[in-house]
N, C-alpha and C. Protein backbone atom coordinates (compact mmCIF):
# COMPACT_ATOMS: atom_id res chain seq x y z
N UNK A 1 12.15 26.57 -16.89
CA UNK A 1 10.71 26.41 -16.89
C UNK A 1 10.33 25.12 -17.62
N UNK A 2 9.36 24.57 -16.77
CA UNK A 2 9.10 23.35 -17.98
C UNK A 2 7.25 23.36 -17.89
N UNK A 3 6.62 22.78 -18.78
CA UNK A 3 5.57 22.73 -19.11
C UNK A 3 4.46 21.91 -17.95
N UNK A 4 3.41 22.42 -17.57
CA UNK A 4 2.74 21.45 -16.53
C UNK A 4 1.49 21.16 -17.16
N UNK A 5 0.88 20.01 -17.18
CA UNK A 5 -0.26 19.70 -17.49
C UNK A 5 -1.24 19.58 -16.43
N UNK A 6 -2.17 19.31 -16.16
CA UNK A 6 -3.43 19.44 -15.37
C UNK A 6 -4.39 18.00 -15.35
N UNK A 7 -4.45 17.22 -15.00
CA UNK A 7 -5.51 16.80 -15.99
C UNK A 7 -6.45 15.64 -14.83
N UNK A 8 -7.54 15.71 -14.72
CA UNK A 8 -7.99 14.96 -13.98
C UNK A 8 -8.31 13.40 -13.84
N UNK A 9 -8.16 12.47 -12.67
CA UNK A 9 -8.26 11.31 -12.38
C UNK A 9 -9.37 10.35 -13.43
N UNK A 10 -10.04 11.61 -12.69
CA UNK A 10 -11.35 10.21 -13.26
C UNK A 10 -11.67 10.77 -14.69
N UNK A 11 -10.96 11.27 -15.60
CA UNK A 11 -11.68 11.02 -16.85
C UNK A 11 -10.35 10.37 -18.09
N UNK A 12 -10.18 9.30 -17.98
CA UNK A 12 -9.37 8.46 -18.27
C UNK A 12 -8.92 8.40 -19.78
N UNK A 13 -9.74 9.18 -20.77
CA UNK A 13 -9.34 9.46 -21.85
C UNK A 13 -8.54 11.03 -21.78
N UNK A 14 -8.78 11.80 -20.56
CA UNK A 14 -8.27 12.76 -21.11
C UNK A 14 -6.38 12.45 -20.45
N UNK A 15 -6.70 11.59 -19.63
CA UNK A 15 -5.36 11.31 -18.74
C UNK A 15 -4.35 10.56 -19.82
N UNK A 16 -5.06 9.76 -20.92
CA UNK A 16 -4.38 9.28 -22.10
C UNK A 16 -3.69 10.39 -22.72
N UNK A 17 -4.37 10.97 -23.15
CA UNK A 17 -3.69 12.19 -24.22
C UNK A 17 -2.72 12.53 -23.33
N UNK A 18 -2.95 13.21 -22.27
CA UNK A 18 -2.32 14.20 -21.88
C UNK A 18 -0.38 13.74 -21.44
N UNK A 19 -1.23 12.05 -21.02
CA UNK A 19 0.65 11.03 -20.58
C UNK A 19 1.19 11.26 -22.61
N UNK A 20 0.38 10.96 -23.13
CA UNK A 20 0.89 10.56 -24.44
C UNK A 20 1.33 12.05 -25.19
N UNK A 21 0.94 13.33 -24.65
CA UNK A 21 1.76 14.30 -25.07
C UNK A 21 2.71 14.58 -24.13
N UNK A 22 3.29 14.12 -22.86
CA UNK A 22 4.03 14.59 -22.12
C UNK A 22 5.06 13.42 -22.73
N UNK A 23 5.27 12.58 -23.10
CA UNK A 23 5.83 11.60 -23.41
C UNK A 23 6.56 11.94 -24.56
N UNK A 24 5.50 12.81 -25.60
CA UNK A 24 6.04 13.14 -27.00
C UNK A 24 7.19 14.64 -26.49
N UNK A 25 6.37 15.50 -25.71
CA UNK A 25 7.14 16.57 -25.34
C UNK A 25 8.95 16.02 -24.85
N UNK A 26 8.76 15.35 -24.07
CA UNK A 26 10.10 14.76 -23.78
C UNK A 26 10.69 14.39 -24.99
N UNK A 27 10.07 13.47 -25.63
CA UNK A 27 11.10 12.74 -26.64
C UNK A 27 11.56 13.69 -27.71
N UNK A 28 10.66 14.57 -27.95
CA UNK A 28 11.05 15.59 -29.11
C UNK A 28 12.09 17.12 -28.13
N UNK A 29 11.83 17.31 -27.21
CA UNK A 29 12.61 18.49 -26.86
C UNK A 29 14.16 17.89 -25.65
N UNK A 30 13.81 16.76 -25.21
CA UNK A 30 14.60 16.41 -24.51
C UNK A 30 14.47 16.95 -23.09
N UNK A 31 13.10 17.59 -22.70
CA UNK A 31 13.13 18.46 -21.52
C UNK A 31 12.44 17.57 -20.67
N UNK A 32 12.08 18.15 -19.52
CA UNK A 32 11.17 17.63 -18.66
C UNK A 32 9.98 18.59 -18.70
N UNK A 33 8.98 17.72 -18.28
CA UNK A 33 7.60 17.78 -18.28
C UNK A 33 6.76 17.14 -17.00
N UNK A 34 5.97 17.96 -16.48
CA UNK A 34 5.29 17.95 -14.87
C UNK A 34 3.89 17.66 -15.50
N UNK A 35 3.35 16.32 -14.75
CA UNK A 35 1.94 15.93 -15.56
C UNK A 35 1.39 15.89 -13.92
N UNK A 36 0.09 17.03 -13.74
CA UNK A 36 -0.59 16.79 -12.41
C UNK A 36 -1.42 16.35 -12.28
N UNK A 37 -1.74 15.04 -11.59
CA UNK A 37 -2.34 13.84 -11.87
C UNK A 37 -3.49 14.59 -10.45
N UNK A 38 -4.28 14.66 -10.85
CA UNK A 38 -5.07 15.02 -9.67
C UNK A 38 -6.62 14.14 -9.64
N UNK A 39 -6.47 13.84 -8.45
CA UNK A 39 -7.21 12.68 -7.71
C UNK A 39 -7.34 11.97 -6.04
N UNK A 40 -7.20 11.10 -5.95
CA UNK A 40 -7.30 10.63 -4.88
C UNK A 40 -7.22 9.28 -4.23
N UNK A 41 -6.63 9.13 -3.13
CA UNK A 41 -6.15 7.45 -2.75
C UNK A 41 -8.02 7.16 -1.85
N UNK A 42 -8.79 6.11 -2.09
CA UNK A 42 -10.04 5.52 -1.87
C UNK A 42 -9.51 5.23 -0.94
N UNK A 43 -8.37 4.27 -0.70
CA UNK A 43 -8.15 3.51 0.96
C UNK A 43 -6.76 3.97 1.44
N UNK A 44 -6.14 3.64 2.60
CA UNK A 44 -4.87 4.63 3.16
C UNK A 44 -4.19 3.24 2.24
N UNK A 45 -2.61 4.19 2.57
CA UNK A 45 -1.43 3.35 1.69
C UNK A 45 -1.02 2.24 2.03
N UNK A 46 -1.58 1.31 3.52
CA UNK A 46 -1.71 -0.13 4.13
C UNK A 46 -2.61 -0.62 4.56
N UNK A 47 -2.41 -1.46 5.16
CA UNK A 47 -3.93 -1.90 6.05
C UNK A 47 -4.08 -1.05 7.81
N UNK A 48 -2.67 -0.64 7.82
CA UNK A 48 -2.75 0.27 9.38
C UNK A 48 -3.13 2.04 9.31
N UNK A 49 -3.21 2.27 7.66
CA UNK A 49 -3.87 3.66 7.85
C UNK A 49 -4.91 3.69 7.16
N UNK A 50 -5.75 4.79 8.19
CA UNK A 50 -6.90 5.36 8.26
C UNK A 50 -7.23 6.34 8.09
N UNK A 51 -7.11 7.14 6.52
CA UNK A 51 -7.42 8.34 6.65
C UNK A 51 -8.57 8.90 7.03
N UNK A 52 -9.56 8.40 7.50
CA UNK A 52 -10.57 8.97 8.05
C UNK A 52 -10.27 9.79 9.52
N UNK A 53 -8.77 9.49 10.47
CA UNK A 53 -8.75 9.73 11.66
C UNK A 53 -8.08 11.28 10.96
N UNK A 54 -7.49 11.61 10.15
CA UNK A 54 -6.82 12.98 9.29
C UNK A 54 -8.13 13.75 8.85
N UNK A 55 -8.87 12.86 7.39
CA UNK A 55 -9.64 13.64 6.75
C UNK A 55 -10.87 13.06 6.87
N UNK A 56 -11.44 13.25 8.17
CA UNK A 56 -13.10 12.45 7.89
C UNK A 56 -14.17 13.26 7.35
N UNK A 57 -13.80 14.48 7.13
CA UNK A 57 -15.31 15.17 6.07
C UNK A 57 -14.40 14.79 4.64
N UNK A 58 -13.48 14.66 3.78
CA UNK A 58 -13.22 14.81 2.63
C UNK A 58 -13.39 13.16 2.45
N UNK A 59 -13.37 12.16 3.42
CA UNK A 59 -13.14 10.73 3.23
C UNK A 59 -14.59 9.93 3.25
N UNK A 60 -15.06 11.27 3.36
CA UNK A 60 -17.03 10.39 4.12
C UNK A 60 -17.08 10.80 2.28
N UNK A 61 -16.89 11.94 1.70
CA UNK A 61 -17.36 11.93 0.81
C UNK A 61 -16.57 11.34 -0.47
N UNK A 62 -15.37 10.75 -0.20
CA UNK A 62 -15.12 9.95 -1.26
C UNK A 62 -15.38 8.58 -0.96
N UNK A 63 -16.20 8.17 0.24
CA UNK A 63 -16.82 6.80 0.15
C UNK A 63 -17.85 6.78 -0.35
N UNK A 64 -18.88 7.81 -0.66
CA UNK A 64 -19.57 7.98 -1.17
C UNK A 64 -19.86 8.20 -2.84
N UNK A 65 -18.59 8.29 -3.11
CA UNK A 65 -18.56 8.89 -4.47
C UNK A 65 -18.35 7.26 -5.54
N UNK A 66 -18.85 7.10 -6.38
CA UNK A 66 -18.49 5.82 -7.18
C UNK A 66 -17.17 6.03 -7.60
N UNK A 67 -16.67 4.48 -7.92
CA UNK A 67 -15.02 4.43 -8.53
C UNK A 67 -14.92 5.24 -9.84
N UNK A 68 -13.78 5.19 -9.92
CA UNK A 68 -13.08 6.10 -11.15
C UNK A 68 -13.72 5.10 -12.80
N UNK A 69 -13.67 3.89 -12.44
CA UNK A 69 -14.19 2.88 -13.64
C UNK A 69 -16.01 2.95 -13.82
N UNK A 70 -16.64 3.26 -12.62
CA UNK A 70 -18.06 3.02 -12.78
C UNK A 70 -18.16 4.33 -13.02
N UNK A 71 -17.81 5.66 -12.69
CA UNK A 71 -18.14 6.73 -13.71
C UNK A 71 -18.04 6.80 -15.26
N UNK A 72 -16.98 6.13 -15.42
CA UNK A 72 -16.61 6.22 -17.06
C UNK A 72 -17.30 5.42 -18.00
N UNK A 73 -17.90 4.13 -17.00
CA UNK A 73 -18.63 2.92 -17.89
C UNK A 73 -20.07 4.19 -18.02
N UNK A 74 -20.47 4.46 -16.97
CA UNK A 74 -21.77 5.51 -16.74
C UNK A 74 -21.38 6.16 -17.88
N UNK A 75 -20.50 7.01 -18.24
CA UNK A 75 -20.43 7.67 -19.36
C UNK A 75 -20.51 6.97 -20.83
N UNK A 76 -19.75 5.99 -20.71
CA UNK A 76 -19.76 5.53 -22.23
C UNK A 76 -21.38 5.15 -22.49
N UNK A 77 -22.03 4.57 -20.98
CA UNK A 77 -23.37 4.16 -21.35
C UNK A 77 -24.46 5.23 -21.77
N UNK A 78 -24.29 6.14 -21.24
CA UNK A 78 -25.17 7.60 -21.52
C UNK A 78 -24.67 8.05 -23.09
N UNK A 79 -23.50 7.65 -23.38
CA UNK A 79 -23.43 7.91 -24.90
C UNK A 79 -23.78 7.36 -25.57
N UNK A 80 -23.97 5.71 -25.33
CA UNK A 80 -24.93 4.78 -25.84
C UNK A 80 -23.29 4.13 -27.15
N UNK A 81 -22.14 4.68 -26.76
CA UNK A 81 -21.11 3.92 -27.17
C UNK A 81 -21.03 2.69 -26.98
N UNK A 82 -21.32 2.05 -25.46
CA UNK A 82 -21.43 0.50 -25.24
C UNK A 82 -22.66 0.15 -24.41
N UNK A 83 -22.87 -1.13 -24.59
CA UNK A 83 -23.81 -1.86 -23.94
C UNK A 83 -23.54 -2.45 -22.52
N UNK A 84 -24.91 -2.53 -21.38
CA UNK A 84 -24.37 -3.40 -20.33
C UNK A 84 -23.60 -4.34 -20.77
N UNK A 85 -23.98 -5.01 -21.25
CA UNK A 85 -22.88 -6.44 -21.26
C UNK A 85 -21.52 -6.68 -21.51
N UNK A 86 -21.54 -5.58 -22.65
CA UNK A 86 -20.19 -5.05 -23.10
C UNK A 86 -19.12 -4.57 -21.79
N UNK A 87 -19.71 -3.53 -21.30
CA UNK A 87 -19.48 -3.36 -19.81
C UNK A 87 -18.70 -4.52 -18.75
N UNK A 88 -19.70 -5.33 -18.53
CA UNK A 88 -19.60 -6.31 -17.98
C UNK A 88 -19.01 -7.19 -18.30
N UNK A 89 -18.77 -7.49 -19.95
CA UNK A 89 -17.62 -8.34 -20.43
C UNK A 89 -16.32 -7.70 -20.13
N UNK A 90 -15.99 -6.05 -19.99
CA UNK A 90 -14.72 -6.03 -20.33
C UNK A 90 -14.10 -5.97 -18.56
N UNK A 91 -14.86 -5.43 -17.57
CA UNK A 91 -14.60 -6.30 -16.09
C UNK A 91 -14.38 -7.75 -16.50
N UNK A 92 -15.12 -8.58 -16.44
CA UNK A 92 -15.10 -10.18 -16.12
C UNK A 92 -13.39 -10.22 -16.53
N UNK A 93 -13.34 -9.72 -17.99
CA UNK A 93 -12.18 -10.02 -18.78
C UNK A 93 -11.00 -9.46 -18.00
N UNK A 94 -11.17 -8.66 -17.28
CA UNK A 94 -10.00 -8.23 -16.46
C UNK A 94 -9.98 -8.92 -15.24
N UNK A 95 -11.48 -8.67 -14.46
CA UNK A 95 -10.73 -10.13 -13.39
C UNK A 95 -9.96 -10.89 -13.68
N UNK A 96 -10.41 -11.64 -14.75
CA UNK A 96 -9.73 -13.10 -15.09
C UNK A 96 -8.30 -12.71 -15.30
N UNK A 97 -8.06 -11.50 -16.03
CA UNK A 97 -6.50 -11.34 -16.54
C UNK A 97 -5.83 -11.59 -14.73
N UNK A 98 -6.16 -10.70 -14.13
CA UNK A 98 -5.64 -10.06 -12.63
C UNK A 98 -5.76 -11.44 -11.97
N UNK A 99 -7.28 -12.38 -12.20
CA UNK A 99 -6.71 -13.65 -11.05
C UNK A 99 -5.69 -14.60 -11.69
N UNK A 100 -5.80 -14.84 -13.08
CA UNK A 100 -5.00 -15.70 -13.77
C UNK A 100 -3.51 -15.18 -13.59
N UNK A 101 -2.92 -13.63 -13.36
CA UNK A 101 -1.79 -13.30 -12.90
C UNK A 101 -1.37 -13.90 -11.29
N UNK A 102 -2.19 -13.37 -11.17
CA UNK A 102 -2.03 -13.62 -9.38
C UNK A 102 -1.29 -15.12 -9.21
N UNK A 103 -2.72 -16.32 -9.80
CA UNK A 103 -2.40 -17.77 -9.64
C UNK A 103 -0.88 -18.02 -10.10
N UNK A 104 -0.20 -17.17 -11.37
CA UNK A 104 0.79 -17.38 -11.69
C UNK A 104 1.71 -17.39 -10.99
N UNK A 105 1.67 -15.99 -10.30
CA UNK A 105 2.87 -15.08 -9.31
C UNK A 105 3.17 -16.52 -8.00
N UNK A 106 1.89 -16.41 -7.62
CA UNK A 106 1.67 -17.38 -6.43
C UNK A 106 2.13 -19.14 -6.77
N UNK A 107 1.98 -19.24 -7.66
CA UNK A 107 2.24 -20.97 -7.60
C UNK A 107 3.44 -21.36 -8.71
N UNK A 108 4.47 -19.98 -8.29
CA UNK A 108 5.81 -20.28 -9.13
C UNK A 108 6.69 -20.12 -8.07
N UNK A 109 8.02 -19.89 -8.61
CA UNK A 109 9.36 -19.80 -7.57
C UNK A 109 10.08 -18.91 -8.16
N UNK A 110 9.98 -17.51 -7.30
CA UNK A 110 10.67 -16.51 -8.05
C UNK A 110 12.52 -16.41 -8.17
N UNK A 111 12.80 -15.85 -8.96
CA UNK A 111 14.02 -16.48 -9.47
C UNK A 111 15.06 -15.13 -9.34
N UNK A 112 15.71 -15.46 -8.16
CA UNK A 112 16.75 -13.88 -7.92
C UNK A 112 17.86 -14.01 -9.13
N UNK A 113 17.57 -12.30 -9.69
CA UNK A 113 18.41 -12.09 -10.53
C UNK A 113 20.18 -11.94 -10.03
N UNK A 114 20.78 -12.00 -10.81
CA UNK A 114 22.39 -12.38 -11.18
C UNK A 114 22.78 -10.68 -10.89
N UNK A 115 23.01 -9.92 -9.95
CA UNK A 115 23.58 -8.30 -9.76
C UNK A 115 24.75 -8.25 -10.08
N UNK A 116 25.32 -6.93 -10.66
CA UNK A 116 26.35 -6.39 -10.52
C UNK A 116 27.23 -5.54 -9.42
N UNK A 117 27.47 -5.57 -8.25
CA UNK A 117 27.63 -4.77 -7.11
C UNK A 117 28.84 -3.76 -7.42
N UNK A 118 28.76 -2.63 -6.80
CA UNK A 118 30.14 -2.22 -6.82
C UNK A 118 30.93 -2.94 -5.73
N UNK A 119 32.07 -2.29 -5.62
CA UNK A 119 33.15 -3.17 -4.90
C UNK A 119 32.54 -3.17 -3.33
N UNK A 120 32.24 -2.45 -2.90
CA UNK A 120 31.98 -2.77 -1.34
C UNK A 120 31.41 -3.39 -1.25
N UNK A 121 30.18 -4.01 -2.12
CA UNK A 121 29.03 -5.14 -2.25
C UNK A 121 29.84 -6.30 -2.48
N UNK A 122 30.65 -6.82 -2.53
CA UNK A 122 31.51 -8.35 -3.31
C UNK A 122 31.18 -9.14 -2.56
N UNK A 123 30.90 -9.23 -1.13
CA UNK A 123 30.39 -10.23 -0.46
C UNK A 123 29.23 -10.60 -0.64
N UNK A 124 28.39 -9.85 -1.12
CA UNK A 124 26.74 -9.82 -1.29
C UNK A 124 26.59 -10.27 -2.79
N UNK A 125 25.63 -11.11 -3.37
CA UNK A 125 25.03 -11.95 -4.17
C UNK A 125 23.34 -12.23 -4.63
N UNK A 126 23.32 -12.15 -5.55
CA UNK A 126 21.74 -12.16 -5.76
C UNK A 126 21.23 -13.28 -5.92
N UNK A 127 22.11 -14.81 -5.98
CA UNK A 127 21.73 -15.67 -5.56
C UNK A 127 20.85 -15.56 -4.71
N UNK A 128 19.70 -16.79 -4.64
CA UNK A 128 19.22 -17.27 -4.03
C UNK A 128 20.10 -18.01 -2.72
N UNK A 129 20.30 -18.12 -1.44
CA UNK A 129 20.95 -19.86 -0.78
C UNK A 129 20.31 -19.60 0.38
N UNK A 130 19.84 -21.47 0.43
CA UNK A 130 18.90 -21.84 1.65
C UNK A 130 19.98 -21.65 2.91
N UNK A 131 21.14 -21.45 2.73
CA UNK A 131 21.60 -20.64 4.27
C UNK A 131 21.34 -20.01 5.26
N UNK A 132 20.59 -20.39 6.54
CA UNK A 132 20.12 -19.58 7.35
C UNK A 132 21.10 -18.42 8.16
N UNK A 133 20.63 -17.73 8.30
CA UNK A 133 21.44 -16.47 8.93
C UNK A 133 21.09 -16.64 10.43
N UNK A 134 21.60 -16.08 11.21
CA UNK A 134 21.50 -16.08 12.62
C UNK A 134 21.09 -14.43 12.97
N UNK A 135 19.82 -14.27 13.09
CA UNK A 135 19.26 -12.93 13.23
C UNK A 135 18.64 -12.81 14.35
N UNK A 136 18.54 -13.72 15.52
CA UNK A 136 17.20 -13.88 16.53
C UNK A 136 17.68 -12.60 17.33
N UNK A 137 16.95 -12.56 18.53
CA UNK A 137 16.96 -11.05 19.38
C UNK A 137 16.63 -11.87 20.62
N UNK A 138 17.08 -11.69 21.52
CA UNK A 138 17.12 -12.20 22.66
C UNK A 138 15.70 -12.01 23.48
N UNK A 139 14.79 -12.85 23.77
CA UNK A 139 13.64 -12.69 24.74
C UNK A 139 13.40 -11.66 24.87
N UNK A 140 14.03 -11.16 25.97
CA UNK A 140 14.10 -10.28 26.91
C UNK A 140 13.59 -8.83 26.45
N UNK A 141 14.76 -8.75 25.48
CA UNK A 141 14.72 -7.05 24.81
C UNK A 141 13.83 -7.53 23.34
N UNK A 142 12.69 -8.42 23.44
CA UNK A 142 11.50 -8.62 22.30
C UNK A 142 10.49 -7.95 23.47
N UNK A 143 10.53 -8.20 24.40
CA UNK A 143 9.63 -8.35 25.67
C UNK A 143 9.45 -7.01 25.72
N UNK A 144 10.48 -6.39 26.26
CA UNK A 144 10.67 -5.23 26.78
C UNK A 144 10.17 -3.63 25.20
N UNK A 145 10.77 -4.33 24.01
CA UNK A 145 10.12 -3.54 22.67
C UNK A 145 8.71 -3.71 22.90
N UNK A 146 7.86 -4.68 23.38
CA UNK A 146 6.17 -5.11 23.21
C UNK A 146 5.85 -4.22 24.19
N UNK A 147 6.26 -4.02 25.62
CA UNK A 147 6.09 -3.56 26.52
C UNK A 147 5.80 -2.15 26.37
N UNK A 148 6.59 -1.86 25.35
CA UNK A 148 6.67 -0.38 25.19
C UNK A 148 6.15 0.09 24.43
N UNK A 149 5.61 -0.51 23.01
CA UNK A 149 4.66 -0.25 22.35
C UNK A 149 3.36 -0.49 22.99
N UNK A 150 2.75 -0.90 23.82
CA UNK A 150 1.80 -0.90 24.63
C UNK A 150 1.55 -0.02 25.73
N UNK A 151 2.47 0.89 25.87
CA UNK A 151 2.39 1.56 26.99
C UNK A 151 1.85 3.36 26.35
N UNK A 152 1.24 4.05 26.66
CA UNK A 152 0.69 5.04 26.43
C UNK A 152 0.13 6.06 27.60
N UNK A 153 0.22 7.39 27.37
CA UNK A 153 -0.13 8.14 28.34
C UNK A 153 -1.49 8.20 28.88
N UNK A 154 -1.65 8.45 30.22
CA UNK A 154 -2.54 8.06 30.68
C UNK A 154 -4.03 9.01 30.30
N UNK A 155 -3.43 10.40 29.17
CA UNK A 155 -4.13 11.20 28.98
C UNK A 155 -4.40 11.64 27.59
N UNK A 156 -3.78 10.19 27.35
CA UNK A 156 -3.71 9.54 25.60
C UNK A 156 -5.16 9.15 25.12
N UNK A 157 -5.84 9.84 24.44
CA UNK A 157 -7.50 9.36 23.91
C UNK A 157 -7.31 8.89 22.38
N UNK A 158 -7.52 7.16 22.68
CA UNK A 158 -7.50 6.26 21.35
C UNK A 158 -9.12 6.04 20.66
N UNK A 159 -8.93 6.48 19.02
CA UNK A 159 -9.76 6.04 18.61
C UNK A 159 -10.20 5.02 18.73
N UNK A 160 -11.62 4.44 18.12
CA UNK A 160 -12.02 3.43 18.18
C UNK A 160 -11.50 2.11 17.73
N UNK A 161 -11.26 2.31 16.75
CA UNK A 161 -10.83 1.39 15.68
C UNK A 161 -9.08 0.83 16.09
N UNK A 162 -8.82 1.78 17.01
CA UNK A 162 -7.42 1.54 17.78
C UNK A 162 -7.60 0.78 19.15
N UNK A 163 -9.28 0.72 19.72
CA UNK A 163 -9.17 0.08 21.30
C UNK A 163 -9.23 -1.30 21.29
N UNK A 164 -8.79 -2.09 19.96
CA UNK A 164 -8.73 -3.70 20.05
C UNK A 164 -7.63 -3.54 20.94
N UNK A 165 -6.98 -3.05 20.14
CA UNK A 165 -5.02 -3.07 20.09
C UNK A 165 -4.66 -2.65 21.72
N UNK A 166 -5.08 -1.66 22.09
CA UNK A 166 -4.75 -1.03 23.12
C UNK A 166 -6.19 -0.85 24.02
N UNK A 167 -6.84 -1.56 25.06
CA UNK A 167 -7.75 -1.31 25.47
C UNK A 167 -7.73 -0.52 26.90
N UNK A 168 -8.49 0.41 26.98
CA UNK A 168 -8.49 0.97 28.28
C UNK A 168 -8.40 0.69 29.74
N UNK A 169 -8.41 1.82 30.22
CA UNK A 169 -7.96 1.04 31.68
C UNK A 169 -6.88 0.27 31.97
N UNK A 170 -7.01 -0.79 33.00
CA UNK A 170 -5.07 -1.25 33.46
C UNK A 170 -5.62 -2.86 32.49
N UNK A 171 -6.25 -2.91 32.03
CA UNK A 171 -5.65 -4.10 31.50
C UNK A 171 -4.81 -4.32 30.37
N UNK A 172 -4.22 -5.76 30.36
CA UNK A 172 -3.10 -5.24 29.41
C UNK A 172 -3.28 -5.36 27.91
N UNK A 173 -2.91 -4.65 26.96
CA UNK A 173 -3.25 -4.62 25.75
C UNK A 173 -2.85 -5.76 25.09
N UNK A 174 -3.45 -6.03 23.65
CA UNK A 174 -3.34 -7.08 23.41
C UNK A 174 -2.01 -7.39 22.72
N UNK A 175 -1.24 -6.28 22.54
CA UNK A 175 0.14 -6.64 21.97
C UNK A 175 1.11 -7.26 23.09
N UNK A 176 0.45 -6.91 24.24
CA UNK A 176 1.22 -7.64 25.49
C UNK A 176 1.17 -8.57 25.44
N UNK A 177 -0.03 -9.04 25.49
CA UNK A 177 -0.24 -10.71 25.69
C UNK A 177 0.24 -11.09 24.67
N UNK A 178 0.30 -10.66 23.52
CA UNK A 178 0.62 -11.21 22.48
C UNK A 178 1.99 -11.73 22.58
N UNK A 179 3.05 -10.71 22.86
CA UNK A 179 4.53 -10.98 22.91
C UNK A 179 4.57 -12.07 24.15
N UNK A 180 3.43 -12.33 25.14
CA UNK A 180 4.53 -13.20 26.14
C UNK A 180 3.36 -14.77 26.23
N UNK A 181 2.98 -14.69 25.01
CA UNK A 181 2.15 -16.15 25.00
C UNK A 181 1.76 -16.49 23.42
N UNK A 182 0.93 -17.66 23.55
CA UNK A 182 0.81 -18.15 22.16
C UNK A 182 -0.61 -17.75 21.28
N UNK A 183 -0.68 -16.23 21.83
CA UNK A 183 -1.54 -15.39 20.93
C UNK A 183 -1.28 -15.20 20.00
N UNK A 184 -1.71 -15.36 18.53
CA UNK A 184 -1.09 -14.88 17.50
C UNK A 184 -0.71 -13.35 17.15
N UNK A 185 -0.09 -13.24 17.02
CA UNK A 185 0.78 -11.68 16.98
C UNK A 185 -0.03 -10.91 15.83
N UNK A 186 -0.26 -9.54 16.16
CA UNK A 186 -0.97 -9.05 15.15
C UNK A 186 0.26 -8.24 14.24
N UNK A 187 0.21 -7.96 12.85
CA UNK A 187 1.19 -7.05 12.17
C UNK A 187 1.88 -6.20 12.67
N UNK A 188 1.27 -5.31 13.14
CA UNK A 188 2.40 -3.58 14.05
C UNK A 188 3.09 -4.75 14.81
N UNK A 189 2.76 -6.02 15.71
CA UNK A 189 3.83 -6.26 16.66
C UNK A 189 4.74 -6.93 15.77
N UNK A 190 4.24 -7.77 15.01
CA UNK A 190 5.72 -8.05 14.08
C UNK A 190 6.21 -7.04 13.50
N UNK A 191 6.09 -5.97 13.28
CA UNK A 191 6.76 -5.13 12.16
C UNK A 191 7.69 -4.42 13.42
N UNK A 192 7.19 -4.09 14.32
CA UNK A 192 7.86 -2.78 15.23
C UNK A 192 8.91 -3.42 15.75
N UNK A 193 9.03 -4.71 16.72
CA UNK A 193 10.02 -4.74 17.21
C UNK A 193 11.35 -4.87 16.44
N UNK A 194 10.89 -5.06 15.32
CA UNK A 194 12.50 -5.39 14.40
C UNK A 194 12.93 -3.90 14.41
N UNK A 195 12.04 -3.15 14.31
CA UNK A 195 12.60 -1.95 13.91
C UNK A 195 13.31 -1.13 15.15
N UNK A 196 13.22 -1.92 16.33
CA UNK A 196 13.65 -1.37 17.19
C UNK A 196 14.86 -1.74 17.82
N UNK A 197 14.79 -3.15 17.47
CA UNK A 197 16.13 -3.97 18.09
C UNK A 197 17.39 -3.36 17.66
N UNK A 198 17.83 -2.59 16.32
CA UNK A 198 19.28 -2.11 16.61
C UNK A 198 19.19 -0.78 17.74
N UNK A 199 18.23 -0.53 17.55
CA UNK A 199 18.25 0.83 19.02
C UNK A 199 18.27 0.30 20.33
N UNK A 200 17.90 -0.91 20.79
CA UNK A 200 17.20 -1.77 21.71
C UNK A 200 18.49 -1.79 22.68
């Protein structure tokens, strides 16, 4: 048996305590400890999901609902603990942390670490080398992967937000055109056919 905690998303002091006694519980008993973080994802886990097409009554109302940070500022302000500005200074101050990271990440050269492999790995290296590999996929069977991600039953009913991609009737979708001209390729078509070519 091990101990479970409870503790909800949006109230961010109680989510403190509760990591900071599950933390102590471990270190002092050596056990494990189940902390149930209960809450909710605002947007799907990429840019290609939509939980609204799953949960559109539970998703209408968490668009509706303010963020997890503008409830809590609401709170500290109703306690009269901080001031707008205060507020508003300690956002600004985090943008800046988050863009001043970003600019960092972005306008350096990340530096592959030195691995240890076990033995079946000895060929493999965490070097960096500008060595190109020879990975291409032949026309044909790129063609034929596009082809097929475009193809759908004729009794197949696409959401909205899906009829760029795939538009009705016989014309051809735009991942078609995409694969056999100098349309720019949208994401799913770059991502899918790789995933298909060792099956291909």
């Amino acid at each position: 048996m091990v101990p479970i905690f409870h503790v909800h998303g949006e109230n961010p002091e109680a989510v403190v305590h509760v990591m900071r006694l599950a933390a102590d519980y471990r270190r002092q008993f050596a056990k494990d400890v189940v902390v149930d973080l209960i809450g909710y994802r605002r947007y799907g886990h990429n840019e290609g999901d939509e939980p609204y097409f799953t949960q559109p009554l539970m998703y209408e109302r968490i668009r509706q609902r303010p963020a997890a940070d503008t409830i809590y500022a609401q709170k500290l302000l109703d306690e009269k603990l901080v001031t707008a500005a205060e507020v508003e200074g300690f956002a600004s101050e985090l943008r800046g942390r988050l863009e001043a990271d970003y600019d960092a990440v972005h306008g350096s050269t990340c530096v592959f670490p030195e691995h240890r492999f076990y033995e079946g790995w000895e060929r493999f290296s965490g070097v960096y080398s500008p060595v190109s590999l020879e990975t291409g996929v032949a026309r044909g069977t790129l063609l034929a992967l596009a082809r097929g991600l475009a193809r759908l039953p004729a009794d197949f009913s696409l959401t909205p937000s899906c009829r760029s991609s795939w538009p009705a009737g016989s014309k051809r979708s735009n991942r078609a055109r995409a694969s056999t001209g100098p349309t720019p390729r949208p994401w799913p078509l770059r991502a899918w056919p790789p995933r298909g070519t060792p099956c291909g």
